[in-house]
N, C-alpha and C. Protein backbone atom coordinates (compact mmCIF):
# COMPACT_ATOMS: atom_id res chain seq x y z
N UNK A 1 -74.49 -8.82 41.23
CA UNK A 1 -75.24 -8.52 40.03
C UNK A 1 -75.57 -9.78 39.23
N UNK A 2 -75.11 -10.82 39.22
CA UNK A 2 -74.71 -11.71 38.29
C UNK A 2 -75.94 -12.68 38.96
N UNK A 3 -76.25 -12.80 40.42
CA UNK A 3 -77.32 -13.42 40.42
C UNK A 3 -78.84 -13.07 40.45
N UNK A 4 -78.64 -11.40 40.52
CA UNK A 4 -79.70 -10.83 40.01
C UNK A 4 -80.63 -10.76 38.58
N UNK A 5 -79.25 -10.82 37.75
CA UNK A 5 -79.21 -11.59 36.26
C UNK A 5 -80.16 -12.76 36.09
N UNK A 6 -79.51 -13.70 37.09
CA UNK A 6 -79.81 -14.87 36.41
C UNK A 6 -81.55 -15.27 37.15
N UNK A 7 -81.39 -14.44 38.30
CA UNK A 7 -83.18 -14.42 39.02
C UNK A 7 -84.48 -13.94 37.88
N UNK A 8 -83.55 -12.84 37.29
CA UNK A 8 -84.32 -11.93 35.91
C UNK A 8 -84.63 -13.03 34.76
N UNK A 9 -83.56 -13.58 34.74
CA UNK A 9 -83.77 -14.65 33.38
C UNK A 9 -84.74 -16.19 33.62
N UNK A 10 -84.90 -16.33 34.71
CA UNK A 10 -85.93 -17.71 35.35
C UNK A 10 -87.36 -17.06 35.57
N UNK A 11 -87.15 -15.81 36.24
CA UNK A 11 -88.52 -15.10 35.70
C UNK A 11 -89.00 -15.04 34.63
N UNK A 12 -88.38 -14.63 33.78
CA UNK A 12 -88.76 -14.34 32.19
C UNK A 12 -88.59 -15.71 31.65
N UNK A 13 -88.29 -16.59 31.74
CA UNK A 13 -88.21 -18.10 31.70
C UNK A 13 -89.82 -18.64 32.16
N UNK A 14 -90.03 -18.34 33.52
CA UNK A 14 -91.38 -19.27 33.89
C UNK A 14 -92.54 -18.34 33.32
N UNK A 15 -92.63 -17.00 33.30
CA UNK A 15 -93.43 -16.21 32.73
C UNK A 15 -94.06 -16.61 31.15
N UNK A 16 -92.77 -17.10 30.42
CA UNK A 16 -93.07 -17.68 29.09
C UNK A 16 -93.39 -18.62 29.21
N UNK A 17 -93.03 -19.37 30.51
CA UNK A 17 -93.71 -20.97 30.15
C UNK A 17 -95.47 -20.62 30.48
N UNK A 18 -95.79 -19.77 31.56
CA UNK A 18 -96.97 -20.20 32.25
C UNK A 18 -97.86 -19.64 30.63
N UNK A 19 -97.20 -18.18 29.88
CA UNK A 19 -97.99 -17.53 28.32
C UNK A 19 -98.35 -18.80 27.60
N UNK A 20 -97.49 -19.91 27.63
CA UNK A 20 -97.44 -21.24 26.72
C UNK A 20 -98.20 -22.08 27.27
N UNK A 21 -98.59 -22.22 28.47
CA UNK A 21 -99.71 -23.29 28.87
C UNK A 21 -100.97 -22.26 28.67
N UNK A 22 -101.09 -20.94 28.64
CA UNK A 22 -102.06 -20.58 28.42
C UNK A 22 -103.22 -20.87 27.18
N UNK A 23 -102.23 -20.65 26.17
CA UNK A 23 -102.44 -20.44 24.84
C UNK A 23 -103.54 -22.04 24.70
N UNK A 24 -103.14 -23.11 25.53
CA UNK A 24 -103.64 -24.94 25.36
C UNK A 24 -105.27 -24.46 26.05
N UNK A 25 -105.42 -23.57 26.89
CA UNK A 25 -106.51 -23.35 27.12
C UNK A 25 -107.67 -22.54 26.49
N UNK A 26 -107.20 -21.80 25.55
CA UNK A 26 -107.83 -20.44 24.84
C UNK A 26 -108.55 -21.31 23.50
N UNK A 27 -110.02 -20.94 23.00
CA UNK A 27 -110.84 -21.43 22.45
C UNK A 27 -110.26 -20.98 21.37
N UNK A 28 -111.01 -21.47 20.36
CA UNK A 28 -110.38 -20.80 18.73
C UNK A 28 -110.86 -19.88 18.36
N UNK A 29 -111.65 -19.34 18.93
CA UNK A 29 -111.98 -17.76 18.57
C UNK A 29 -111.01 -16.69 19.34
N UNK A 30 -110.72 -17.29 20.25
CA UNK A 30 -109.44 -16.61 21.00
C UNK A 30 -108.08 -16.56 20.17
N UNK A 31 -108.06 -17.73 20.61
CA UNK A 31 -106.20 -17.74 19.05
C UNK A 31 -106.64 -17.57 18.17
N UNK A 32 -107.80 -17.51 17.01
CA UNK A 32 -107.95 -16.72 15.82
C UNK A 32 -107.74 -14.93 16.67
N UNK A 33 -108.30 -14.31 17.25
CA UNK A 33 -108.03 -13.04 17.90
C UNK A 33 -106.67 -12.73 18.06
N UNK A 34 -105.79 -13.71 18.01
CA UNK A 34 -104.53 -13.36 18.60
C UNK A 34 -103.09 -13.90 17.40
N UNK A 35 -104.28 -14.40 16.32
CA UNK A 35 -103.54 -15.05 14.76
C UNK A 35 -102.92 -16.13 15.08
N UNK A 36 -103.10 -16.95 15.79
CA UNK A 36 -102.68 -18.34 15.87
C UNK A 36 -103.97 -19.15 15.35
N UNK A 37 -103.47 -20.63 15.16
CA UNK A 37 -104.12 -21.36 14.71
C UNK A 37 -104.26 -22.66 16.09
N UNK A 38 -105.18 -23.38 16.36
CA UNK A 38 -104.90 -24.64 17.29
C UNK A 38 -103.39 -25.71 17.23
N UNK A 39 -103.32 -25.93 16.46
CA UNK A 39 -102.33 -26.52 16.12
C UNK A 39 -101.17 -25.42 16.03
N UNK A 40 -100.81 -24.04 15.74
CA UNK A 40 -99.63 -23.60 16.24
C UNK A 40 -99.38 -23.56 18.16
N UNK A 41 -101.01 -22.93 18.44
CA UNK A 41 -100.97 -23.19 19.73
C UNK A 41 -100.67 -24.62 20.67
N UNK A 42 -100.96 -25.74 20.33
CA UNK A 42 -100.32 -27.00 20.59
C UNK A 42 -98.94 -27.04 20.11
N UNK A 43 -98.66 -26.74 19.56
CA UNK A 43 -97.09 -26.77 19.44
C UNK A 43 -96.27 -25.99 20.51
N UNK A 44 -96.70 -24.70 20.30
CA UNK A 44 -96.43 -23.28 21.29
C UNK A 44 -95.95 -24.46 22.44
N UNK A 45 -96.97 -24.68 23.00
CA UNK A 45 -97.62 -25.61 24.39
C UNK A 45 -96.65 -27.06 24.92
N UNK A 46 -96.64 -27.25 23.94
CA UNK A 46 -95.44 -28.53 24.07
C UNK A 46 -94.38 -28.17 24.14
N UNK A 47 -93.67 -27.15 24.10
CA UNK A 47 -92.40 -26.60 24.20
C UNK A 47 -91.88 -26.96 26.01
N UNK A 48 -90.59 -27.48 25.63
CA UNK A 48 -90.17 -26.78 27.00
C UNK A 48 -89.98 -25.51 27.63
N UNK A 49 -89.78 -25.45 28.61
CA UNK A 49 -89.48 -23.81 29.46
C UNK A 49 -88.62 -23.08 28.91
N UNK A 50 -86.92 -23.95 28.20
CA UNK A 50 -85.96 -23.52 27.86
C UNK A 50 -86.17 -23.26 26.83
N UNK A 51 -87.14 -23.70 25.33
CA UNK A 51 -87.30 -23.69 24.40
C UNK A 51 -87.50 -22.46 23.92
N UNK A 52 -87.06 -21.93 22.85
CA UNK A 52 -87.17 -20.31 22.28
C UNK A 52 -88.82 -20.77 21.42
């Protein structure tokens, strides 16, 4: 069970990273659509994988 766990948690790990490189691509009418600003989205984006 315990490494099923931890397969679950690197999924949900790279899943958030790939949402976070997304966001560096999305125009500003997009992140206005989604209430971000460019600059929260560059931040978002610079995060590491591990980063909350």
């Amino acid at each position: 069970m315990k490494l099923f766990e931890g397969l679950k948690r690197l999924l949900k790990l790279y899943r958030q990273n790939q949402s976070r490189k997304e966001l560096l691509t999305m125009s500003r009418e997009q992140l206005k659509d989604i209430g971000l600003t460019r600059c929260e989205a560059q931040q978002e984006g610079a995060k590491w994988f591990w980063q909350k």
